[in-house]
N, C-alpha and C. Protein backbone atom coordinates (compact mmCIF):
# COMPACT_ATOMS: atom_id res chain seq x y z
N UNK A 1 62.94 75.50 90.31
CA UNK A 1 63.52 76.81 90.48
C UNK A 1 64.96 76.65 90.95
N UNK A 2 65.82 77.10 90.50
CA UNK A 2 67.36 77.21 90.57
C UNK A 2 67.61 78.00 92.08
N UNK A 3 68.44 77.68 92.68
CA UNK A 3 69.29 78.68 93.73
C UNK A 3 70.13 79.27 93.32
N UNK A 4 70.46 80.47 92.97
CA UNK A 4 71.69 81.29 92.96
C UNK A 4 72.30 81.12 94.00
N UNK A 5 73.61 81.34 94.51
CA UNK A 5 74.26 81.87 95.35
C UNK A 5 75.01 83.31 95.68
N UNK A 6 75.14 83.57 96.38
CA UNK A 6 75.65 85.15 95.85
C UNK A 6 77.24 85.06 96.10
N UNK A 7 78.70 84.96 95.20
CA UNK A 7 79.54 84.90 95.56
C UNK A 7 80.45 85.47 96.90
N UNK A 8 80.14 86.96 96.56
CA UNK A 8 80.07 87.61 97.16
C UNK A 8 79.39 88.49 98.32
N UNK A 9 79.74 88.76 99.92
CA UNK A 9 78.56 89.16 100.69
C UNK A 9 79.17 89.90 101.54
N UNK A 10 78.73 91.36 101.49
CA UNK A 10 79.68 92.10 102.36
C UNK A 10 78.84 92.68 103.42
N UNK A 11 78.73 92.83 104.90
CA UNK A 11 77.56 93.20 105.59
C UNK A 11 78.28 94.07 106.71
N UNK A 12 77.36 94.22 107.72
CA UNK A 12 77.80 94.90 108.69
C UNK A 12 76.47 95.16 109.64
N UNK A 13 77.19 95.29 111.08
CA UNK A 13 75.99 95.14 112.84
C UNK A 13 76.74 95.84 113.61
N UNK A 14 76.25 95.94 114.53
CA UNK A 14 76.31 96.96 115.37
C UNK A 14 76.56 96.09 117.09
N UNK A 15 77.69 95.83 117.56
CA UNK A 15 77.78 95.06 118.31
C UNK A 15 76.93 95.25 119.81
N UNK A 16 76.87 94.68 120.91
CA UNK A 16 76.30 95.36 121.94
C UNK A 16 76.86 96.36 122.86
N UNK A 17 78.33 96.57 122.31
CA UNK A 17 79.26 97.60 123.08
C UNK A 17 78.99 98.76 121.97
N UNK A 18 78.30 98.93 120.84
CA UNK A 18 77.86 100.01 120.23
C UNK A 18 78.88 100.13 118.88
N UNK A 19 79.61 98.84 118.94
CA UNK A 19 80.71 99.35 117.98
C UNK A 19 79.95 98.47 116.81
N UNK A 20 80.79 99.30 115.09
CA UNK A 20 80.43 98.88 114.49
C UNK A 20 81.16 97.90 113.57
N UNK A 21 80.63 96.85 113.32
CA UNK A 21 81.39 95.30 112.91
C UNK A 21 81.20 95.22 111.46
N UNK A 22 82.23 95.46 110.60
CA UNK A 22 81.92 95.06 108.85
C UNK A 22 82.31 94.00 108.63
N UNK A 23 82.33 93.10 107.38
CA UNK A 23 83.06 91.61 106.92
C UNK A 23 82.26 91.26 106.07
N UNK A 24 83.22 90.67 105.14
CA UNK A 24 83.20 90.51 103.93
C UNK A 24 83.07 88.74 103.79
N UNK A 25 82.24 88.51 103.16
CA UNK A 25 82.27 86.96 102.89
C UNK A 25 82.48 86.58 101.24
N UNK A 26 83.74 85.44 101.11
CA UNK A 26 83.55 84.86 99.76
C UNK A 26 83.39 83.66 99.91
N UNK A 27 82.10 83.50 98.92
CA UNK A 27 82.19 81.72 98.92
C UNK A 27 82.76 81.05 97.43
N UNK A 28 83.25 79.98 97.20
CA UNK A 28 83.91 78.85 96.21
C UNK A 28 85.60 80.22 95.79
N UNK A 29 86.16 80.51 96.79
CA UNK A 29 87.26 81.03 96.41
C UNK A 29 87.77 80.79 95.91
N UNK A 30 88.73 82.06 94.35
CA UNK A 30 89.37 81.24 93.50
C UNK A 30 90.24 82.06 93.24
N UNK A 31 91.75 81.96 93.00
CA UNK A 31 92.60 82.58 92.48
C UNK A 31 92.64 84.03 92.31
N UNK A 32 91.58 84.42 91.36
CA UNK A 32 91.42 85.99 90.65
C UNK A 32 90.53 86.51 91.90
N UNK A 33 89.98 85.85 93.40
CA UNK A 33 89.34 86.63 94.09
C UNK A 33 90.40 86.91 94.76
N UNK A 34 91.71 86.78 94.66
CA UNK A 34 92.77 87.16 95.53
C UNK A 34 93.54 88.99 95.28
N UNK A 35 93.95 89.49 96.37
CA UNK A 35 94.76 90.68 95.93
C UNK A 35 94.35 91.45 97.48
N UNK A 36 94.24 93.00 97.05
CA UNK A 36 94.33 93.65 98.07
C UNK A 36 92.71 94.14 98.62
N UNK A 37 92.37 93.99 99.74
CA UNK A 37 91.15 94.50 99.85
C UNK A 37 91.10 95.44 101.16
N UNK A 38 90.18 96.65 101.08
CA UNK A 38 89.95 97.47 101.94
C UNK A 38 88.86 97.86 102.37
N UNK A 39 88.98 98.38 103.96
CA UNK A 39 87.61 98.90 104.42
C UNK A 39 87.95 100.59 104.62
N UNK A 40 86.58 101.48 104.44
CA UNK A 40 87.00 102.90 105.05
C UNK A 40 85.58 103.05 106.05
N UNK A 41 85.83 103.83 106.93
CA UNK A 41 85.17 104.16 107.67
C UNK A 41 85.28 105.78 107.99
N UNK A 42 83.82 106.20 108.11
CA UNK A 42 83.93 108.06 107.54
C UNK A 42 82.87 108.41 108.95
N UNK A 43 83.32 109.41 109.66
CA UNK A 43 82.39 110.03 110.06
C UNK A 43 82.60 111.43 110.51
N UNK A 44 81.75 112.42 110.78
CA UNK A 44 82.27 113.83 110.80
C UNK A 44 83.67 114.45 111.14
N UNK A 45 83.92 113.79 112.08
CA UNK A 45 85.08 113.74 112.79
C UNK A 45 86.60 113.32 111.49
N UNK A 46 86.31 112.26 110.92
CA UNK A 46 87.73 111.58 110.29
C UNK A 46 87.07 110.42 109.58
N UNK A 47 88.11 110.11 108.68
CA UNK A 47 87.96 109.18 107.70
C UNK A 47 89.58 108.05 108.17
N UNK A 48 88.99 106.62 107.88
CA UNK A 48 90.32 106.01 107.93
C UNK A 48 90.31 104.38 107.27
N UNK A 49 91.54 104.24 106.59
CA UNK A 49 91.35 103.13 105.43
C UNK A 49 91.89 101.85 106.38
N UNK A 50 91.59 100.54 105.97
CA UNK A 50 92.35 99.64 106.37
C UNK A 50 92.65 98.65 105.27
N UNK A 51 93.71 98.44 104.96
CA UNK A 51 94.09 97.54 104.02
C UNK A 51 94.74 96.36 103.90
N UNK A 52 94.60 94.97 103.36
CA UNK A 52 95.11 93.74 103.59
C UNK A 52 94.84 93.10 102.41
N UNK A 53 95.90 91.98 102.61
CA UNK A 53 96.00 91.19 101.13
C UNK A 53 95.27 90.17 101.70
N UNK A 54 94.83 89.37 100.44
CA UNK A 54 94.15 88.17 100.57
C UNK A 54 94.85 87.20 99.53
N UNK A 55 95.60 86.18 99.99
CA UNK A 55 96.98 85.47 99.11
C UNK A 55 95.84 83.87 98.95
N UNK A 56 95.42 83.97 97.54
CA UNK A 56 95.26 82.70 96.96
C UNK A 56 96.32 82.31 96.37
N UNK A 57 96.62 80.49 96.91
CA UNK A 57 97.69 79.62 96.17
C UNK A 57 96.93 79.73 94.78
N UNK A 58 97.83 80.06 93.64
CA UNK A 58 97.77 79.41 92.48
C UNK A 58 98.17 80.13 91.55
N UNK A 59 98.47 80.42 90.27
CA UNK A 59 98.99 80.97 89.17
C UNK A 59 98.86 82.11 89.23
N UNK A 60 99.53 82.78 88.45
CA UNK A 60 99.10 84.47 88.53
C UNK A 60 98.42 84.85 87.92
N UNK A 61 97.62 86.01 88.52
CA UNK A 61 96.25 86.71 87.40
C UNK A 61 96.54 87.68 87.44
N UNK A 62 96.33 88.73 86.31
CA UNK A 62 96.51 89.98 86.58
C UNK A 62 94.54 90.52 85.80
N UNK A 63 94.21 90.70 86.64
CA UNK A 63 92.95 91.52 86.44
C UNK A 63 93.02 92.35 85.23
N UNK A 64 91.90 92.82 84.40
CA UNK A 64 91.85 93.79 83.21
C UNK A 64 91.47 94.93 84.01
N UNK A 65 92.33 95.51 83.02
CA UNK A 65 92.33 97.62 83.21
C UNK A 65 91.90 98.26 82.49
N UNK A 66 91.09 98.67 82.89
CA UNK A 66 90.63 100.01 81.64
C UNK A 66 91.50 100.95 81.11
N UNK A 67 91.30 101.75 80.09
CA UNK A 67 91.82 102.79 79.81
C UNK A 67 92.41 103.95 81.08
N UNK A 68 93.24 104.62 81.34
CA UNK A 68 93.23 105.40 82.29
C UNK A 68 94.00 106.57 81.98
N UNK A 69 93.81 108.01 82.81
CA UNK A 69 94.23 109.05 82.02
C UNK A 69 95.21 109.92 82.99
N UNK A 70 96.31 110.49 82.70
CA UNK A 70 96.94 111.24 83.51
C UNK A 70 97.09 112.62 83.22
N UNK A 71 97.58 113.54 83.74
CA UNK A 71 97.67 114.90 84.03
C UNK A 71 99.27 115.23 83.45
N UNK A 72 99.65 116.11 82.25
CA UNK A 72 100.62 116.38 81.90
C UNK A 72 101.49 117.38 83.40
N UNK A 73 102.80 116.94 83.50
CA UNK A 73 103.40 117.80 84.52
C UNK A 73 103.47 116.90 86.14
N UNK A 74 102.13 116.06 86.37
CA UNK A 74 101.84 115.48 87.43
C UNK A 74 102.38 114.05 87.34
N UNK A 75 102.45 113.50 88.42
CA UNK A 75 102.87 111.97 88.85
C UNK A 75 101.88 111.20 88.75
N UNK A 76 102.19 109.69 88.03
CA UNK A 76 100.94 108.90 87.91
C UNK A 76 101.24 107.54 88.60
N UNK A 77 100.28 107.59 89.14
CA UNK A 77 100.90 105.84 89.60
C UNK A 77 99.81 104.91 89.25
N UNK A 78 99.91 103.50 89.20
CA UNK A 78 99.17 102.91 89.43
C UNK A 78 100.00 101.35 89.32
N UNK A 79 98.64 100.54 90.28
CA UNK A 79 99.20 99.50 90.95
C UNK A 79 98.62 98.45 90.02
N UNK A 80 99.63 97.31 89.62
CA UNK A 80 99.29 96.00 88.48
C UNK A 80 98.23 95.38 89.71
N UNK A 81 97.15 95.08 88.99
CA UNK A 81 95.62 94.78 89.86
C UNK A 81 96.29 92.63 89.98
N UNK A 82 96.96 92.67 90.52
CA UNK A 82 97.46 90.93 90.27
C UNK A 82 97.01 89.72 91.51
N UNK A 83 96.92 88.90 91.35
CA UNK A 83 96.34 87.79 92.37
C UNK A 83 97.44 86.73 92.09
N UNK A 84 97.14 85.44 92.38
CA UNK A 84 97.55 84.35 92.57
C UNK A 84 98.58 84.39 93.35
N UNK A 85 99.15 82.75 94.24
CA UNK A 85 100.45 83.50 95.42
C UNK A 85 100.98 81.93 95.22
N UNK A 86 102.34 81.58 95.23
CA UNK A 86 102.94 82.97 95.38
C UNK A 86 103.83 83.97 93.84
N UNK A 87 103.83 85.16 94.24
CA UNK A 87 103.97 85.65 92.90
C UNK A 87 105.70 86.24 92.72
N UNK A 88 106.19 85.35 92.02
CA UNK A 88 108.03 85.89 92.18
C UNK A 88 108.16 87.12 91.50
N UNK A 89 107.70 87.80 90.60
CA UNK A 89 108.13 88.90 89.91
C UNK A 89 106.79 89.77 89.08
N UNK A 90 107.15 90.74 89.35
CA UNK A 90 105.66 91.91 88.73
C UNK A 90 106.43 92.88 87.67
N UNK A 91 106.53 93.12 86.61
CA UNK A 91 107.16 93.36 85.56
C UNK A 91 106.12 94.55 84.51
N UNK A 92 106.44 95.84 84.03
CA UNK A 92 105.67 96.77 83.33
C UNK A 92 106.40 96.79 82.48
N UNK A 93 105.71 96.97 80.99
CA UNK A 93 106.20 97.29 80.07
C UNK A 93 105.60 98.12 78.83
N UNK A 94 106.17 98.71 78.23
CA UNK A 94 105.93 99.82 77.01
C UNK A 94 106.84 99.78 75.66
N UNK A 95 106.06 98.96 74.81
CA UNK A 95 106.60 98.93 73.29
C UNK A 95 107.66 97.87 73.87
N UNK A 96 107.44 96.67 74.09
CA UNK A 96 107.93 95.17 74.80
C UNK A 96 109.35 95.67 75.70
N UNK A 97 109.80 97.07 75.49
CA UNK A 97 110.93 97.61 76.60
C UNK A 97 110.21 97.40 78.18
N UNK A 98 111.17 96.56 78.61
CA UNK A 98 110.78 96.86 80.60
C UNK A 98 111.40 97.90 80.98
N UNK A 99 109.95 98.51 81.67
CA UNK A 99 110.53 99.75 82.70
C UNK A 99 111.09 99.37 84.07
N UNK A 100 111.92 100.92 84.52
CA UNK A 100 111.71 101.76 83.78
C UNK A 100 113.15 101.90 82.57
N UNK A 101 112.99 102.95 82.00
CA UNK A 101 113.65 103.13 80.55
C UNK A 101 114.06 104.57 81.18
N UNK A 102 113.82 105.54 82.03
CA UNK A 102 114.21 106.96 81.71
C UNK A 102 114.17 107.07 83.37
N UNK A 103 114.78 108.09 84.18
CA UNK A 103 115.09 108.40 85.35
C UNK A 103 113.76 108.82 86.32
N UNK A 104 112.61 109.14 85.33
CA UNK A 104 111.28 109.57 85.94
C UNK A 104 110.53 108.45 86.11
N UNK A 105 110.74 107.40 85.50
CA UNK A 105 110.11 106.33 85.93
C UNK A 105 110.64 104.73 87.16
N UNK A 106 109.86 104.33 87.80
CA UNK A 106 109.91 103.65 88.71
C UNK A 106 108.98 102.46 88.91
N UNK A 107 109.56 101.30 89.02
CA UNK A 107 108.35 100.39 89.51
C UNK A 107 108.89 99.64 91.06
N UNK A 108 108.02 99.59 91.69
CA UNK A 108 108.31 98.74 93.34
C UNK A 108 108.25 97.87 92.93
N UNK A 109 108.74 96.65 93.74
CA UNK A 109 108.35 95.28 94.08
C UNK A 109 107.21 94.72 94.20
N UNK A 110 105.88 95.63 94.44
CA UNK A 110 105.16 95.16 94.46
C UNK A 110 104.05 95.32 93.28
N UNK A 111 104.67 95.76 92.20
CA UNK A 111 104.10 95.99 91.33
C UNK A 111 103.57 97.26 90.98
N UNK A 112 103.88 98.40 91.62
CA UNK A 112 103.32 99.80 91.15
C UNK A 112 104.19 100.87 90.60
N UNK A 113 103.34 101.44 89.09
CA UNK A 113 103.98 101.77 88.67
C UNK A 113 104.41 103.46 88.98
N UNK A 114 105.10 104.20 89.00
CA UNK A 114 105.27 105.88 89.26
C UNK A 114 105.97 105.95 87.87
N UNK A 115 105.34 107.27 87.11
CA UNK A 115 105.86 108.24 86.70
C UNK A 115 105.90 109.41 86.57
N UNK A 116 106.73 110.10 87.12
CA UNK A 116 107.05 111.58 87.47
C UNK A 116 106.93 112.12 86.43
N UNK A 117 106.22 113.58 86.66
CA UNK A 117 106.32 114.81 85.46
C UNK A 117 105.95 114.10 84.32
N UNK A 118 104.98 113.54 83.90
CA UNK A 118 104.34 112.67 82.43
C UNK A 118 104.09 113.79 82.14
N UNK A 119 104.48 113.05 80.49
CA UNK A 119 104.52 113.81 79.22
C UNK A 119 103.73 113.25 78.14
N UNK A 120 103.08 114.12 77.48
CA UNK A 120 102.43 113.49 76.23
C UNK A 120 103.46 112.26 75.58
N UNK A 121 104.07 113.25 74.85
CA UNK A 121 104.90 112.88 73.68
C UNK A 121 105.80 111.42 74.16
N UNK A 122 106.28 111.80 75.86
CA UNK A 122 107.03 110.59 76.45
C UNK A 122 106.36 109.21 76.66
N UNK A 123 105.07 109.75 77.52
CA UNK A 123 104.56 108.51 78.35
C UNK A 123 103.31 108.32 78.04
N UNK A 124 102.64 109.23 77.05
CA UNK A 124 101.20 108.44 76.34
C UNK A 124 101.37 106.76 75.64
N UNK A 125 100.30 105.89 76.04
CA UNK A 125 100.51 104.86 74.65
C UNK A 125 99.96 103.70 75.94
N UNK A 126 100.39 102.43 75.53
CA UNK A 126 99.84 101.15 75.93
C UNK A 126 101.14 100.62 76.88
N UNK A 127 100.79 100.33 78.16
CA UNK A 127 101.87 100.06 79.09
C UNK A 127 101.36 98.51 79.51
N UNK A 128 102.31 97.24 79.39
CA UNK A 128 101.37 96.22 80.67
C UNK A 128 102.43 95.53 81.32
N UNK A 129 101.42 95.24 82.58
CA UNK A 129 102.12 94.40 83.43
C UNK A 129 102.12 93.32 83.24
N UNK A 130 102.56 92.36 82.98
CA UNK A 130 103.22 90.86 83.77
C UNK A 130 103.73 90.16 84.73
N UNK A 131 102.95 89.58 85.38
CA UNK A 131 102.99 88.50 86.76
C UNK A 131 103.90 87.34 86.25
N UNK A 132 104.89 86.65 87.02
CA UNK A 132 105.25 85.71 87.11
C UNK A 132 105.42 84.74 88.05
N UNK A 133 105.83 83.56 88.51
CA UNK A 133 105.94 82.93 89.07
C UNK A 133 106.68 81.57 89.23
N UNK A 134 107.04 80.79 90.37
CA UNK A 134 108.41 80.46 90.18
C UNK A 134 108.44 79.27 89.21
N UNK A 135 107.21 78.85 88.77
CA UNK A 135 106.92 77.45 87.75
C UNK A 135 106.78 78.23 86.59
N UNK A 136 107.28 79.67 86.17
CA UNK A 136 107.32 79.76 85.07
C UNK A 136 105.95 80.25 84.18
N UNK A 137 104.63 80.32 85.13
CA UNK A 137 103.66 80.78 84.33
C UNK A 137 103.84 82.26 84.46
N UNK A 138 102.91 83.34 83.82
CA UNK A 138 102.71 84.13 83.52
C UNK A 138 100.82 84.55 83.23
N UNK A 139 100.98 85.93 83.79
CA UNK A 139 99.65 86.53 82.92
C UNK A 139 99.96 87.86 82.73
N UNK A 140 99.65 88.83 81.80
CA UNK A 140 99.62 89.91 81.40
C UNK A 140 98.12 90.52 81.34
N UNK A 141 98.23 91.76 81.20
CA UNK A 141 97.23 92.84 80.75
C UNK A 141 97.85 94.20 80.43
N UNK A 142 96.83 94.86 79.52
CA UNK A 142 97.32 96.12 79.22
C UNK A 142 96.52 97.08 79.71
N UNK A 143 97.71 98.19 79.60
CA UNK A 143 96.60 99.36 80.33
C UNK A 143 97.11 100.48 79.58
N UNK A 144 96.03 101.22 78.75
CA UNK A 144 96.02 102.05 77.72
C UNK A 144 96.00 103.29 78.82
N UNK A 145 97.30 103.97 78.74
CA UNK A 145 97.47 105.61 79.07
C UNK A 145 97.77 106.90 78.26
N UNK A 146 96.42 107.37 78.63
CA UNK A 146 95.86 108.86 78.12
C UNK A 146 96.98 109.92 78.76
N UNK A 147 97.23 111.05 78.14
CA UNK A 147 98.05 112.11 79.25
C UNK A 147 96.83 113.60 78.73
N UNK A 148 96.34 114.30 79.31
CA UNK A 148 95.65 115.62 79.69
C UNK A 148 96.76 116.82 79.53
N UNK A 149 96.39 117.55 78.94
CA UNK A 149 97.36 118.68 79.20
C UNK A 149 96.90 119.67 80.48
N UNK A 150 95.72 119.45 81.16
CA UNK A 150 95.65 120.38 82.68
C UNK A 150 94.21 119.48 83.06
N UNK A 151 94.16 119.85 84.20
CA UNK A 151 92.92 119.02 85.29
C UNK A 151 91.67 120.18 85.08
């Protein structure tokens, strides 16, 4: 009979001062388990996020994206899902032009993309990011954007 392991193990106890303790375990860590990870914690009272990177040495990955859809008139953002560290440059692009191309669009440093007031006709179609790094590798993915004409 084989042992699995479970890569992944996320748990949580209840300390003896009553507080409550979450954590996340990875075992054989690798590159693509790297990026941003978060906890939320909800209770009648309030909700509140905590967020932190987890920087694996090694090439860049950029995770696959699904299709995703935006709201004509509204702002869309979204963040290139990327790992490996360290990562010199995060790069979006549409029809091999790097954004942005027009005054409504924006990308940070850290890879996320904004575009203001999306438009069918403007900002529908296939957008991707590209990771780089200072030896020159690369990874890409695409991310197919839908635009809605109302919510």
């Amino acid at each position: 009979m084989a042992f699995i392991r479970k890569k992944l193990v996320v748990g949580q106890y209840v300390s003896v001062h009553g507080e409550v303790i979450s954590h996340v375990n990875i075992s054989g860590v690798r590159v693509e388990d790297g990026g941003s990870y978060s906890c939320s914690a909800t209770n009648s009272a309030a909700s509140v996020v905590h967020s932190a990177p987890l920087h694996v040495y090694g090439p860049p990955h950029v995770r696959a994206m699904g299709a995703v859809s935006a709201v004509a008139g509204e702002t869309f953002r979204v963040r290139c899902p990327v790992a490996g560290f360290p990562i010199k440059a995060i790069k979006w692009t549409k029809l091999g032009r790097e954004l942005p191309i027009n005054v409504r669009q924006s990308v940070t440093i850290d890879g996320e993309l904004i575009i203001n007031k999306v438009t069918r006709d403007e900002d529908e179609g296939d957008y991707t990011c590209t990771a780089s790094n200072n030896n020159g590798h690369t990874s890409s993915q695409s991310l197919p954007l839908r635009v809605n004409h109302h919510r």
